[in-house]
Protein backbone atom coordinates (compact mmCIF):
# COMPACT_ATOMS: atom_id res chain seq x y z
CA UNK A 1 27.07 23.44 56.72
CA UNK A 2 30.04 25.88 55.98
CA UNK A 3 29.22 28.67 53.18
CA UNK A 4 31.58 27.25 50.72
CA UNK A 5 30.41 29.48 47.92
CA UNK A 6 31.74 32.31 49.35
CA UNK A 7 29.98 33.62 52.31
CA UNK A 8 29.80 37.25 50.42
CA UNK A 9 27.83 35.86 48.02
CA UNK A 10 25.65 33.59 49.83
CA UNK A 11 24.66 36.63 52.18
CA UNK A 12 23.87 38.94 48.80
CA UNK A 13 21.54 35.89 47.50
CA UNK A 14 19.66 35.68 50.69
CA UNK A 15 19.43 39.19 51.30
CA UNK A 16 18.01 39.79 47.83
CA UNK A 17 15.28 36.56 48.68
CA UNK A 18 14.61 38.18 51.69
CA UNK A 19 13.48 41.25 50.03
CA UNK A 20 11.16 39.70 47.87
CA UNK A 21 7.40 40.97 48.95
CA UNK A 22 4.78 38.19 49.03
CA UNK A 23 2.70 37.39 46.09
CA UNK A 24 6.16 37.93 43.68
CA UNK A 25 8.41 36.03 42.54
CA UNK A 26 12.88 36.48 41.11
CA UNK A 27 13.64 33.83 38.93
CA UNK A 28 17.45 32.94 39.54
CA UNK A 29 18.88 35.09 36.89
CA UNK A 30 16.85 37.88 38.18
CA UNK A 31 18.96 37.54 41.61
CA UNK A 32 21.91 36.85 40.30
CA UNK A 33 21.43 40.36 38.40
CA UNK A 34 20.35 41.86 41.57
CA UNK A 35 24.17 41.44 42.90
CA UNK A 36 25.61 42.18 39.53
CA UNK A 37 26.24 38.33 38.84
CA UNK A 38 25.30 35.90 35.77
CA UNK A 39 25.62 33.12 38.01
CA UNK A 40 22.20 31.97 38.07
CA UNK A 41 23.07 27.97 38.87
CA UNK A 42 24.98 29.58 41.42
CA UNK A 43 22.03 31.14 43.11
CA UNK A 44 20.16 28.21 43.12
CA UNK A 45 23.18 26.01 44.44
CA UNK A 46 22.78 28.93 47.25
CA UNK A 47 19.03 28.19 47.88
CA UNK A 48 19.05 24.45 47.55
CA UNK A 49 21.60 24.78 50.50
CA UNK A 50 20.68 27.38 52.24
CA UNK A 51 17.26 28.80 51.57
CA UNK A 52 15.41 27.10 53.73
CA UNK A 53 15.13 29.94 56.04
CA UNK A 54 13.87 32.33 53.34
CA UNK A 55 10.76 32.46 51.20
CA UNK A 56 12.44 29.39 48.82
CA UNK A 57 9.56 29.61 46.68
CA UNK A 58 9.78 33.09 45.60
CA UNK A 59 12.61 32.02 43.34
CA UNK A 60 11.59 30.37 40.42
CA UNK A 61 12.95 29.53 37.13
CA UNK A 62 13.14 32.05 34.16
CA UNK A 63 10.11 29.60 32.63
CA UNK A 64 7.95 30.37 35.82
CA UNK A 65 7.80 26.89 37.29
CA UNK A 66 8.41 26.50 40.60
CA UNK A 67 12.06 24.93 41.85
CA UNK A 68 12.22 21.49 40.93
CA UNK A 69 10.40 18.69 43.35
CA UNK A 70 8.46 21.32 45.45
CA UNK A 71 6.20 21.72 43.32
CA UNK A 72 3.09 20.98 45.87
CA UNK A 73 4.63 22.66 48.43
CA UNK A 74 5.22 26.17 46.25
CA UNK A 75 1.66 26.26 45.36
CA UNK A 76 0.30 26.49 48.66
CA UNK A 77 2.48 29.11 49.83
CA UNK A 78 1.54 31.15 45.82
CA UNK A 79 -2.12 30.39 46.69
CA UNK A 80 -1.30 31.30 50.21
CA UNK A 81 -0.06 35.13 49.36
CA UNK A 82 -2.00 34.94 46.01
CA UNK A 83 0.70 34.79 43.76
CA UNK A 84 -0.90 34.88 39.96
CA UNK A 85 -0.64 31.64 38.16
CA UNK A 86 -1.12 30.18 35.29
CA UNK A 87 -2.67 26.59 34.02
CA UNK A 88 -2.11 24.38 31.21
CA UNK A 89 -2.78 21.00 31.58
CA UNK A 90 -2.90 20.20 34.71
CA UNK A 91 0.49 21.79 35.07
CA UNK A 92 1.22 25.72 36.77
CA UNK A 93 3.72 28.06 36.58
CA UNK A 94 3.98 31.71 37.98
CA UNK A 95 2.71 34.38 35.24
CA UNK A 96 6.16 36.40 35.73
CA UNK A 97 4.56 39.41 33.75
CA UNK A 98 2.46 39.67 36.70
CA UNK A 99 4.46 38.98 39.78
CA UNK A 100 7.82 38.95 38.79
CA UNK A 101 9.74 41.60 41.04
CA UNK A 102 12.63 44.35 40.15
CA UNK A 103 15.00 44.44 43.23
CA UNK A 104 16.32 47.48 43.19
């Protein structure tokens, strides 16, 4: 699939992912901040196309849920590279005071 978001900006998003360590987490505004952008929809346009060569789940939303439908998949890889988490009824999300990460 072509870049069509501007290859630029595609390479900043995934080069920000990539530095992620394990066990934290960006939410999309974080890496849209990273590159000096607001765009977070735009970051996750960039990983639902092309993040499937970089730690995907590291890149959450700013509520701490994992991206939507991969849900099962996420937790693995956060239990995986123990990633904190939080429960509440049966439902998780990242604690981002915890494993949220400052690119930088």
């Amino acid at each position: 699939m072509a870049q069509t978001l501007g290859d630029d900006f595609v390479s900043r998003v995934l080069e920000v992912v990539e530095s992620i360590p394990e066990g934290r987490v960006m939410t999309y505004g974080d890496v849209a901040a990273a590159i000096g952008s607001r765009a977070a929809r735009a970051v996750g346009t960039v990983m639902s196309h092309y993040g499937s060569d970089v730690a995907w789940w590291r890149v959450i939303r700013a509520s701490g849920h994992p991206p939507v439908d991969h849900e099962s998949r996420a937790l693995e890889y956060y239990r995986a590279e123990s990633t904190p988490v939080k429960w509440s009824n049966g439902v998780f999300r990242v604690d981002l005071a915890k494993a949220r990460h400052h690119a930088g």
